[in-house]
C-alpha atoms as a PDB file:
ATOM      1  CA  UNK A   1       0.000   0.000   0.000  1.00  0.00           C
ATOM      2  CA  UNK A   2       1.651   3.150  -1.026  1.00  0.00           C
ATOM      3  CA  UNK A   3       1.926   6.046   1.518  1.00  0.00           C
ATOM      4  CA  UNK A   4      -0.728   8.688   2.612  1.00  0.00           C
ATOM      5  CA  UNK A   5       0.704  11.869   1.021  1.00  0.00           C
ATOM      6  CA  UNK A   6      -0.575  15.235   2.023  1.00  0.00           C
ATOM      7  CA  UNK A   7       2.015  17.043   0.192  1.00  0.00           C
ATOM      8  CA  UNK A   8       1.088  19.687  -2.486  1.00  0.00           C
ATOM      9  CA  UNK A   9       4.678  20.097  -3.767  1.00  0.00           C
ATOM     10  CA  UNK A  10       4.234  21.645  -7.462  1.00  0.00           C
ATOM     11  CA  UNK A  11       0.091  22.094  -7.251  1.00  0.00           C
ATOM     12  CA  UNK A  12      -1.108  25.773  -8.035  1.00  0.00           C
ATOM     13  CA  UNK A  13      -3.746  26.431  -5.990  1.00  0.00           C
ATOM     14  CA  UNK A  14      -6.674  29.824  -5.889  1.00  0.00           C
ATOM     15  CA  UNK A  15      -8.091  30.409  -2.574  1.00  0.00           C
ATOM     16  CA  UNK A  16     -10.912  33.308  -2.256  1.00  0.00           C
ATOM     17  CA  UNK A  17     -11.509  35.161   0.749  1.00  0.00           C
ATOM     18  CA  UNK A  18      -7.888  34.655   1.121  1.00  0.00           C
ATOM     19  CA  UNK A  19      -7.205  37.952   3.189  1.00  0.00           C
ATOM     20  CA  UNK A  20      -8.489  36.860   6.707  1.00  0.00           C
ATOM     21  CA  UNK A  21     -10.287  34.580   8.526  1.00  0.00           C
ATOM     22  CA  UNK A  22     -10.726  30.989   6.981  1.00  0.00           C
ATOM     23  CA  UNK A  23      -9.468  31.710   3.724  1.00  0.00           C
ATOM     24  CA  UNK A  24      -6.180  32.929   5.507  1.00  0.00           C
ATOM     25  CA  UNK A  25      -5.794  29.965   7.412  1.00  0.00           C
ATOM     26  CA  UNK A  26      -6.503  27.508   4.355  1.00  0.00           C
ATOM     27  CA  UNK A  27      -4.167  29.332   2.180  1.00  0.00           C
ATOM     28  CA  UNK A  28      -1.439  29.209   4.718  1.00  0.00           C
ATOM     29  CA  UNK A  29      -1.398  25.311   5.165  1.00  0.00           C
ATOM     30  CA  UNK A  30      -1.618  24.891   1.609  1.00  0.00           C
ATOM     31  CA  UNK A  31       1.243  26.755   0.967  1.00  0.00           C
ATOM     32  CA  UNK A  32       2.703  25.033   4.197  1.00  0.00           C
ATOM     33  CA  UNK A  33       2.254  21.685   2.398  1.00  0.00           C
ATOM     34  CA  UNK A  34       4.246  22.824  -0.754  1.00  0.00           C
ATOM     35  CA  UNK A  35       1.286  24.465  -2.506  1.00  0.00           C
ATOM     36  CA  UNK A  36       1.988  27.868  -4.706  1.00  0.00           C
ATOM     37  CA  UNK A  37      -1.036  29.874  -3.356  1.00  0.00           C
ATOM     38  CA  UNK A  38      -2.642  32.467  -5.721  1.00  0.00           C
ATOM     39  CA  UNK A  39      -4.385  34.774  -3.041  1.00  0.00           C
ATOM     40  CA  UNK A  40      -7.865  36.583  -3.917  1.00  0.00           C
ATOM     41  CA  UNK A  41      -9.766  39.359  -3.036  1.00  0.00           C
ATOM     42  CA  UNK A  42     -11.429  42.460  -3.380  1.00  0.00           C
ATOM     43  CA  UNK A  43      -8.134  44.199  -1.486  1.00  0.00           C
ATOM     44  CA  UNK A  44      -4.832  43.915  -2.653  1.00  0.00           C
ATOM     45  CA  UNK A  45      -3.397  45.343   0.584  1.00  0.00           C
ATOM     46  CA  UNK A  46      -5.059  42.841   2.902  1.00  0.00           C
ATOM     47  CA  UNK A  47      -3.613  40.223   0.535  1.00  0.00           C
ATOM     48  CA  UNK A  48      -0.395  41.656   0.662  1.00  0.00           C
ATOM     49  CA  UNK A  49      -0.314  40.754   4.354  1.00  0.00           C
ATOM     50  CA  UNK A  50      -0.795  37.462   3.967  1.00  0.00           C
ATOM     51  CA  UNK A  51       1.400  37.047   0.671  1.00  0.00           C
ATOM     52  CA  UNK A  52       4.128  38.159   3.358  1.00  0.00           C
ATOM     53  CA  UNK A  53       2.828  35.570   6.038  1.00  0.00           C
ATOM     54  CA  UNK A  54       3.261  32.974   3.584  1.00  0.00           C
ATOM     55  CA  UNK A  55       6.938  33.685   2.189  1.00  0.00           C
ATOM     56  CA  UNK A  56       8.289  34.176   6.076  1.00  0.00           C
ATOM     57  CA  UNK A  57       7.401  30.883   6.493  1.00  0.00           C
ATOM     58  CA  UNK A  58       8.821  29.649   3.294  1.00  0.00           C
ATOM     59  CA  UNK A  59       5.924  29.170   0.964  1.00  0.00           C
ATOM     60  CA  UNK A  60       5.176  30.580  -2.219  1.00  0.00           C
ATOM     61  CA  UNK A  61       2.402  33.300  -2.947  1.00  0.00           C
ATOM     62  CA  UNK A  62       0.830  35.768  -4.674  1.00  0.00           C
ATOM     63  CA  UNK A  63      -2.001  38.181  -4.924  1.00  0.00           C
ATOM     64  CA  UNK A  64      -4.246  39.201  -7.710  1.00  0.00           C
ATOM     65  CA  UNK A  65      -7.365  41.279  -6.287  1.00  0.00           C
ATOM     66  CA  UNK A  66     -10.991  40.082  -7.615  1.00  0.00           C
ATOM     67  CA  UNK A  67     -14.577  40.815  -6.635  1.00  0.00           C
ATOM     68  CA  UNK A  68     -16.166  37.310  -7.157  1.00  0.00           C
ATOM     69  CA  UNK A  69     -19.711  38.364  -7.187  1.00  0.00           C
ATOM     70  CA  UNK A  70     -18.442  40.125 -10.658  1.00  0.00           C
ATOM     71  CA  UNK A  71     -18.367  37.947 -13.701  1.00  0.00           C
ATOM     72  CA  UNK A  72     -16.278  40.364 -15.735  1.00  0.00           C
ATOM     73  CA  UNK A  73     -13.442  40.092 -12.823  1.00  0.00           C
ATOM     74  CA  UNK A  74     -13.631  36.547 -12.448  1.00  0.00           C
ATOM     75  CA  UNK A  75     -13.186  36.004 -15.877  1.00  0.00           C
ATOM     76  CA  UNK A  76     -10.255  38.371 -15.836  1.00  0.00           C
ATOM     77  CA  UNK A  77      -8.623  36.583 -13.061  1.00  0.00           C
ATOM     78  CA  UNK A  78      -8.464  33.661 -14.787  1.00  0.00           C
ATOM     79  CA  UNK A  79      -7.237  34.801 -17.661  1.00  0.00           C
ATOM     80  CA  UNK A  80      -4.412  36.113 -15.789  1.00  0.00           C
ATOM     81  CA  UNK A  81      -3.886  32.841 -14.075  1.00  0.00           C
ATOM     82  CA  UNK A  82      -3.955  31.248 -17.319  1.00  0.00           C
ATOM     83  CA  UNK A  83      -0.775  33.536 -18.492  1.00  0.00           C
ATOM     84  CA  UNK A  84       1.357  33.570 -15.352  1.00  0.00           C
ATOM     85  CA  UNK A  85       0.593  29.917 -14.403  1.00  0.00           C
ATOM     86  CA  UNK A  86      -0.240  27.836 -17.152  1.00  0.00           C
ATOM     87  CA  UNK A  87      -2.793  25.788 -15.282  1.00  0.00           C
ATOM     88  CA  UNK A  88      -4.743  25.504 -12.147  1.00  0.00           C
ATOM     89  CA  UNK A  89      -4.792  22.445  -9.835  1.00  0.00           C
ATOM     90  CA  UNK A  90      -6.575  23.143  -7.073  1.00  0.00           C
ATOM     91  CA  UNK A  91      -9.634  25.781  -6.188  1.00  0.00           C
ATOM     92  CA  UNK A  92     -11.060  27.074  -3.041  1.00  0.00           C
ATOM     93  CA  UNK A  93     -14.110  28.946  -3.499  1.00  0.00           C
ATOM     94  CA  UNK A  94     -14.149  30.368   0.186  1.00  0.00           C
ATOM     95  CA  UNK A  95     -14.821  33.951  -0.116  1.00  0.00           C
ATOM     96  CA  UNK A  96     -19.068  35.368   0.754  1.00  0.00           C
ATOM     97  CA  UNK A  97     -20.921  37.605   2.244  1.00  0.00           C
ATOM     98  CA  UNK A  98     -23.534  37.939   4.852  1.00  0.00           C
ATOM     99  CA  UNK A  99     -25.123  41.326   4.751  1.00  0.00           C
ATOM    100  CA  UNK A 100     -28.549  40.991   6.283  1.00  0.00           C
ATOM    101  CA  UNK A 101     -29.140  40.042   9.669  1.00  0.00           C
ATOM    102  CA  UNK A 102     -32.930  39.587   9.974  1.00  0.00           C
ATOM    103  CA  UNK A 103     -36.406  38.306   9.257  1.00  0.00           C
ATOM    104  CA  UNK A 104     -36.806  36.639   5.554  1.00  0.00           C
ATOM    105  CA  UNK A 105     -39.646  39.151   5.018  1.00  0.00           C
ATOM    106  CA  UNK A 106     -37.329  41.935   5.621  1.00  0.00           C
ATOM    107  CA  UNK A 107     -34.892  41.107   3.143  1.00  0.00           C
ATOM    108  CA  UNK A 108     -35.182  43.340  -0.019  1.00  0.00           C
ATOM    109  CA  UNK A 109     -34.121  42.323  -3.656  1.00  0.00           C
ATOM    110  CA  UNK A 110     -30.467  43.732  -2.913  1.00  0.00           C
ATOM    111  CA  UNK A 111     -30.414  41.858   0.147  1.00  0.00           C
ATOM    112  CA  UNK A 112     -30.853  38.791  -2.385  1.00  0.00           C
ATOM    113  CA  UNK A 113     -28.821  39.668  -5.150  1.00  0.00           C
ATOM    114  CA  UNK A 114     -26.008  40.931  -3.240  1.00  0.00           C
ATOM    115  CA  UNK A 115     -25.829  37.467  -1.255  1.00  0.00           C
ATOM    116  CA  UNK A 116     -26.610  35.543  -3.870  1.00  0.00           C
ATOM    117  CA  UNK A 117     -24.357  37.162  -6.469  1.00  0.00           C
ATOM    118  CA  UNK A 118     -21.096  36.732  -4.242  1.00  0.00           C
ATOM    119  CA  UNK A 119     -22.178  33.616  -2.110  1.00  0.00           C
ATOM    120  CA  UNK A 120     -23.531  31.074  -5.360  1.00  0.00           C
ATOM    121  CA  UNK A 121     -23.257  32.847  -8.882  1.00  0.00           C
ATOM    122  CA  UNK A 122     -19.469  33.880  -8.280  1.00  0.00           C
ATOM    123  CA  UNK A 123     -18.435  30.217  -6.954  1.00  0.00           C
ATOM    124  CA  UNK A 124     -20.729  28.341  -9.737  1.00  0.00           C
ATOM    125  CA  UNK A 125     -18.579  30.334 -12.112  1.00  0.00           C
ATOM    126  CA  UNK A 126     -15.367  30.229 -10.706  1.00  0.00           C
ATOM    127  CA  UNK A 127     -15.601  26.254 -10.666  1.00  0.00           C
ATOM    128  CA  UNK A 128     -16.400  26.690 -14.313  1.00  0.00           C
ATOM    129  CA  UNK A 129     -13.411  28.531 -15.295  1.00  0.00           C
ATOM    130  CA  UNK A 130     -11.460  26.896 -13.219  1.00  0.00           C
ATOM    131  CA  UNK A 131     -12.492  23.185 -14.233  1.00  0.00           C
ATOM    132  CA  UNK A 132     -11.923  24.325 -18.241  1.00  0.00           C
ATOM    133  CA  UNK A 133      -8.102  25.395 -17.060  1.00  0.00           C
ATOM    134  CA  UNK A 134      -7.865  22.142 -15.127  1.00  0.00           C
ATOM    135  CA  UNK A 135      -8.892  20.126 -18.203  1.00  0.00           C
ATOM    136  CA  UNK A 136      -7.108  22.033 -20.600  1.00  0.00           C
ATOM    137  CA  UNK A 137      -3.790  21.341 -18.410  1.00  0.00           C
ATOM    138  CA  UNK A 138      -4.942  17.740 -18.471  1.00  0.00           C
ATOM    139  CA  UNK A 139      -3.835  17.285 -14.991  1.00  0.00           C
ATOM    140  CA  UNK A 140      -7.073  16.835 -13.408  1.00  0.00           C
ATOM    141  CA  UNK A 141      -7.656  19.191  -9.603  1.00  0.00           C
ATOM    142  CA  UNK A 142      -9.141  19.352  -6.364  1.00  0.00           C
ATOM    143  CA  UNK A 143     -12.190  21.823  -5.571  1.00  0.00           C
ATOM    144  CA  UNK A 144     -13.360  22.641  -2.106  1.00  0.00           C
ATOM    145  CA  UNK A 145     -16.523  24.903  -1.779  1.00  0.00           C
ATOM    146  CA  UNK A 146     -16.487  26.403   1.896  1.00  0.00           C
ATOM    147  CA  UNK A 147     -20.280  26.299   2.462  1.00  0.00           C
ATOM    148  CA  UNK A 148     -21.781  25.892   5.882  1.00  0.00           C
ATOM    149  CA  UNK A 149     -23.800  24.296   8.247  1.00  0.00           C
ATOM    150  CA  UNK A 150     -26.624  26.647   7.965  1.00  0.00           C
ATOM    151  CA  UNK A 151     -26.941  25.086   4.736  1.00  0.00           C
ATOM    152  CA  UNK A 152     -28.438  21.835   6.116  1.00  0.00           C
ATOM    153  CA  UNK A 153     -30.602  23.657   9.405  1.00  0.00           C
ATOM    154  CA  UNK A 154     -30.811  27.384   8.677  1.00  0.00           C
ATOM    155  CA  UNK A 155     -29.861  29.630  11.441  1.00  0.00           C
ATOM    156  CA  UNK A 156     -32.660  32.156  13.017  1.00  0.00           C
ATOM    157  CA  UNK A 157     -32.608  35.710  10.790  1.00  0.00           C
ATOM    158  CA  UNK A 158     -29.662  34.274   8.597  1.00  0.00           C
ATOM    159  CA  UNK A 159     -32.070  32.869   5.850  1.00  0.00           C
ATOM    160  CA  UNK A 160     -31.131  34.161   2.943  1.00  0.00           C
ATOM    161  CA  UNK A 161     -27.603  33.411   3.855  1.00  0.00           C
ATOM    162  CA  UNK A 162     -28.434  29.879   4.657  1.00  0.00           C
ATOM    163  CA  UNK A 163     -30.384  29.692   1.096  1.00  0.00           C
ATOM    164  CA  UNK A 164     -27.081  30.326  -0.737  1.00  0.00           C
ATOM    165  CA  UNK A 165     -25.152  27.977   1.205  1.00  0.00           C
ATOM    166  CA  UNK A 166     -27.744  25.138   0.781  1.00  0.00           C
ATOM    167  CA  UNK A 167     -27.786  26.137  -2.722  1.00  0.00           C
ATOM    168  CA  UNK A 168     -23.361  25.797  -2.675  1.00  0.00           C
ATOM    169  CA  UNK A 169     -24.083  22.051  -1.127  1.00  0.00           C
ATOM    170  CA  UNK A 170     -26.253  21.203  -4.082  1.00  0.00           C
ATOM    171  CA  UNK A 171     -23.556  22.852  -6.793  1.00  0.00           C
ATOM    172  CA  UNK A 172     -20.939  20.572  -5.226  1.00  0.00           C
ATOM    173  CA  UNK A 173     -22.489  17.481  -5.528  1.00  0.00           C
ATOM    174  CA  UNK A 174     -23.860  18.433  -9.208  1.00  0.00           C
ATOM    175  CA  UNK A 175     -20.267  19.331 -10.335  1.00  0.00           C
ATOM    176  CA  UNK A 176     -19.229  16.574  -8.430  1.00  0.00           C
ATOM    177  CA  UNK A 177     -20.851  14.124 -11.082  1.00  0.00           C
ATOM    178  CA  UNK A 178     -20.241  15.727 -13.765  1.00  0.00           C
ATOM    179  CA  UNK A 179     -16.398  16.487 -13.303  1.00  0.00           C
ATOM    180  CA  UNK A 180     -15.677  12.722 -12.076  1.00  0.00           C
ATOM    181  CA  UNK A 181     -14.808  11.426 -15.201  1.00  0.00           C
ATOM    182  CA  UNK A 182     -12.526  14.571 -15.867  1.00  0.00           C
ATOM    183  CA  UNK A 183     -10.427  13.557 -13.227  1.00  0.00           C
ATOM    184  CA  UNK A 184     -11.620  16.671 -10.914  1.00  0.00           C
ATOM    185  CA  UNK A 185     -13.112  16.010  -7.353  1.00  0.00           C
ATOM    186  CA  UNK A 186     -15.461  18.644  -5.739  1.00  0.00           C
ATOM    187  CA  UNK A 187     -16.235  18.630  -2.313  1.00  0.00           C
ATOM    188  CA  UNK A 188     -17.388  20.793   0.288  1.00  0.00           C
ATOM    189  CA  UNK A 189     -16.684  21.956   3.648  1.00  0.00           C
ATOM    190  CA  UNK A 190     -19.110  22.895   6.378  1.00  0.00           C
ATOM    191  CA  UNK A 191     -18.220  24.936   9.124  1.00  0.00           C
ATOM    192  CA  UNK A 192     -20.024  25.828  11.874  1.00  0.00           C
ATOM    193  CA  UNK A 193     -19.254  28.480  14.490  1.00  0.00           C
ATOM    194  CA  UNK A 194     -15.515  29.605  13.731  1.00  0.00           C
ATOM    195  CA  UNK A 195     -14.109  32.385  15.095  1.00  0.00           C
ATOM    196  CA  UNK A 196     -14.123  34.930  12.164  1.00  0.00           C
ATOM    197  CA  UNK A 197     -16.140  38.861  11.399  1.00  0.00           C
ATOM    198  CA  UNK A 198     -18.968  36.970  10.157  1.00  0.00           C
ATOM    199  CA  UNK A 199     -19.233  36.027  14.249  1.00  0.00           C
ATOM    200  CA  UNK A 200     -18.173  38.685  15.783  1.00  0.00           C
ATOM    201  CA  UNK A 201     -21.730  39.998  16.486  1.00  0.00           C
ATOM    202  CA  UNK A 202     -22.403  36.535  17.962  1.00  0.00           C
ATOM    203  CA  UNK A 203     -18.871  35.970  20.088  1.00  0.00           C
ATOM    204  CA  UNK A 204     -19.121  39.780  21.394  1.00  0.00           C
ATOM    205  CA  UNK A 205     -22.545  39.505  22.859  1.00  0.00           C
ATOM    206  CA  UNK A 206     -22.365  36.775  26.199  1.00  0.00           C
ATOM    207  CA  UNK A 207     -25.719  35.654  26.134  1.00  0.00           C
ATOM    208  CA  UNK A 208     -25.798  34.918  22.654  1.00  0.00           C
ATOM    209  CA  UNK A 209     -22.258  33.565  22.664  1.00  0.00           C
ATOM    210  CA  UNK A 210     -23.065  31.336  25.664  1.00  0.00           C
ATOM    211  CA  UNK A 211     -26.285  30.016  23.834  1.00  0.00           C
ATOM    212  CA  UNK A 212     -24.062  29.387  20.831  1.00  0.00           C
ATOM    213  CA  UNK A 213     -21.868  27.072  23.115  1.00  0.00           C
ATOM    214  CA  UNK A 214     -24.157  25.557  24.571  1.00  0.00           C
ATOM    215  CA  UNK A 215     -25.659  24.424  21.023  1.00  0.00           C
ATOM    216  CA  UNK A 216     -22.091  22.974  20.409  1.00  0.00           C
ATOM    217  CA  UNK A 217     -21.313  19.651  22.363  1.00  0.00           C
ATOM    218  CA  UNK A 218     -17.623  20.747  22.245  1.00  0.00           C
ATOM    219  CA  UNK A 219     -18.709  23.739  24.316  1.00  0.00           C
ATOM    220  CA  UNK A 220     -16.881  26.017  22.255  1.00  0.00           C
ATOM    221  CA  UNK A 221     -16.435  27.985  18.517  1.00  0.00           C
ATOM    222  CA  UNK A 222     -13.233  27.439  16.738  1.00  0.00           C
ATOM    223  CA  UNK A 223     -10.380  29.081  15.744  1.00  0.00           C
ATOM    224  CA  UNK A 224     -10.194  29.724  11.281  1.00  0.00           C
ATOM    225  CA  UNK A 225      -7.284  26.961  11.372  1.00  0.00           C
ATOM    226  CA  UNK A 226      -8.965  24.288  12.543  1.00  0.00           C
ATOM    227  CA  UNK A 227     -10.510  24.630   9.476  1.00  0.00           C
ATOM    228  CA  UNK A 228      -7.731  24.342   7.448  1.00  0.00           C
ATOM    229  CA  UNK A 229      -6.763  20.354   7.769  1.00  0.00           C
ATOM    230  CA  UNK A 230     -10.132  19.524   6.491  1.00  0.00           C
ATOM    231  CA  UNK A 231      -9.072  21.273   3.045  1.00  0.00           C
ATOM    232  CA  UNK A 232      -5.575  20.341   3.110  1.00  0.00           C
ATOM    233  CA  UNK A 233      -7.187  16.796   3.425  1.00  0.00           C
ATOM    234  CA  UNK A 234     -10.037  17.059   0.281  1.00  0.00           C
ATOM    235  CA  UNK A 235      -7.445  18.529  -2.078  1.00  0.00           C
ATOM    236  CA  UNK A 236      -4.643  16.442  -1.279  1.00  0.00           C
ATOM    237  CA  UNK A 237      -3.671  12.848  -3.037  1.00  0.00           C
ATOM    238  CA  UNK A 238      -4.793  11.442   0.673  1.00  0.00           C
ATOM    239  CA  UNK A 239      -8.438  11.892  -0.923  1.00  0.00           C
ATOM    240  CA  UNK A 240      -7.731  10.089  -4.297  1.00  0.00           C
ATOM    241  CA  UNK A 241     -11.491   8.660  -4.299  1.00  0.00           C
ATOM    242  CA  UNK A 242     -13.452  11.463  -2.135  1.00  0.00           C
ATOM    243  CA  UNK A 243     -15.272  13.560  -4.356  1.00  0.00           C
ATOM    244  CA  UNK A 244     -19.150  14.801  -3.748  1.00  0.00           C
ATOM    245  CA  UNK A 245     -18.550  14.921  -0.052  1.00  0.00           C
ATOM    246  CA  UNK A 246     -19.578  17.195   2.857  1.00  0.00           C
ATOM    247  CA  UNK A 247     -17.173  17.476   5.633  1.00  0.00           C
ATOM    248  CA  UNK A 248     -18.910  19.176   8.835  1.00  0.00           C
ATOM    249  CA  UNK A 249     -16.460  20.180  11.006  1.00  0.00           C
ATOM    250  CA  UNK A 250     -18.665  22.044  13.699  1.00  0.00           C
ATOM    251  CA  UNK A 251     -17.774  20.803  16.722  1.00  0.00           C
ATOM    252  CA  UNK A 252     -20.775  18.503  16.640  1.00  0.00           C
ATOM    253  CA  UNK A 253     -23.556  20.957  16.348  1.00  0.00           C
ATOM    254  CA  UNK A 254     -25.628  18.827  14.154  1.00  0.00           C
ATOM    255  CA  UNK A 255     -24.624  15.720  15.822  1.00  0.00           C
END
């Protein structure tokens, strides 16, 4: 039996979001595990910072700014990455948006589109660039769509947000079976209460953060790295024959 590798030695990978929180930690252990991390976002500087967390560690990294709720730039971005790289192997769509806090029948039609253009459209479109470069390299990839457990049991007055990430589950599985044979696996993660500014109205209230804990059987939220071995794990060649999966990692909140 050959040996579990979780090395990414020579793999180009795209993580969104990539300036804090989750996508920070994910794109910092891939580039720990040999990965050369293209960093994205809608600020260059914040990327910057983490380009430089990266290479004082010894990885490789760059930045290339992108609003992926905006077709034009995502289609731009990849044309770059097609010129500077020559191929893609491994995509993290991690990068949304949560801008209404409230009742269902509150939310307004930019409410919608807003969370819906950055949360599903952008990531259903970046996987479709980004499989076409994968193909075209012929070296088949790795995708991981950061979704959420909200998308399995909505949270109370995050509907809309829960709607997109329920919708993300279903886009993983779909391109799931139709990039098998393409030698591309899509998966998805699921977090649950992490530690990041989508919770910091949550962790800076006590009464609703000790509610939250108390929902967790771990007693606890977790830190945007303990995120990060999940991914390293679905994009790795340690998950030669996972592909269409949902890894919760949520401290056992819907245990």
């Amino acid at each position: 039996m050959d040996k579990v590798d979780f090395r990414l030695d020579g793999k180009i990978a795209l993580v969104t979001g990539a300036s804090r929180g989750i996508g920070e930690a994910i794109a910092i252990t891939l580039a720990d595990y040999g990965a050369h991390c293209i960093l994205v976002s809608r600020k260059a500087e914040a990327l910057a910072l983490v380009v430089e967390k990266i290479q004082a560690r010894g990885g490789k990294a760059d930045a290339i700014a992108c609003h992926v709720g905006n077709l034009d730039q995502i289609t731009a971005l990849f044309k770059e990455v097609s010129e500077r790289f020559g191929r893609l192997d491994i995509l993290i769509n991690n990068a949304a948006t949560n801008p209404y806090f409230g009742e269902m029948l509150g939310a307004d039609e930019g409410v919608w589109n807003k969370t819906f253009d950055v949360n599903l459209k952008g990531p259903f479109f970046m996987v479709q660039h980004a499989a076409k470069l994968m193909i075209a390299s012929g070296g088949g990839g790795a995708i991981v769509n950061v979704s959420s457990i909200n998308g399995i049991k909505p949270a109370p007055l995050q509907g809309v947000y829960s709607i997109t990430k329920a919708g993300l589950i279903s886009m993983t599985l779909a391109f799931a079976k139709e990039l098998a044979q393409k030698k591309i696996r899509v998966n998805a993660l699921l977090p649950g209460l992490v530690e990041t500014n989508f919770s910091k109205a949550i962790l800076a209230d006590p009464l609703i953060s000790d509610y939250a804990h108390k929902m967790i059987p771990m007693g606890r939220h977790a830190e945007p790295m303990e995120m990060a071995g999940a991914v390293l794990y679905l994009v790795s060649d340690a998950a030669p024959f996972t592909t269409g999966a949902c890894l919760v990692a949520d401290g056992g909140a819907l245990a």
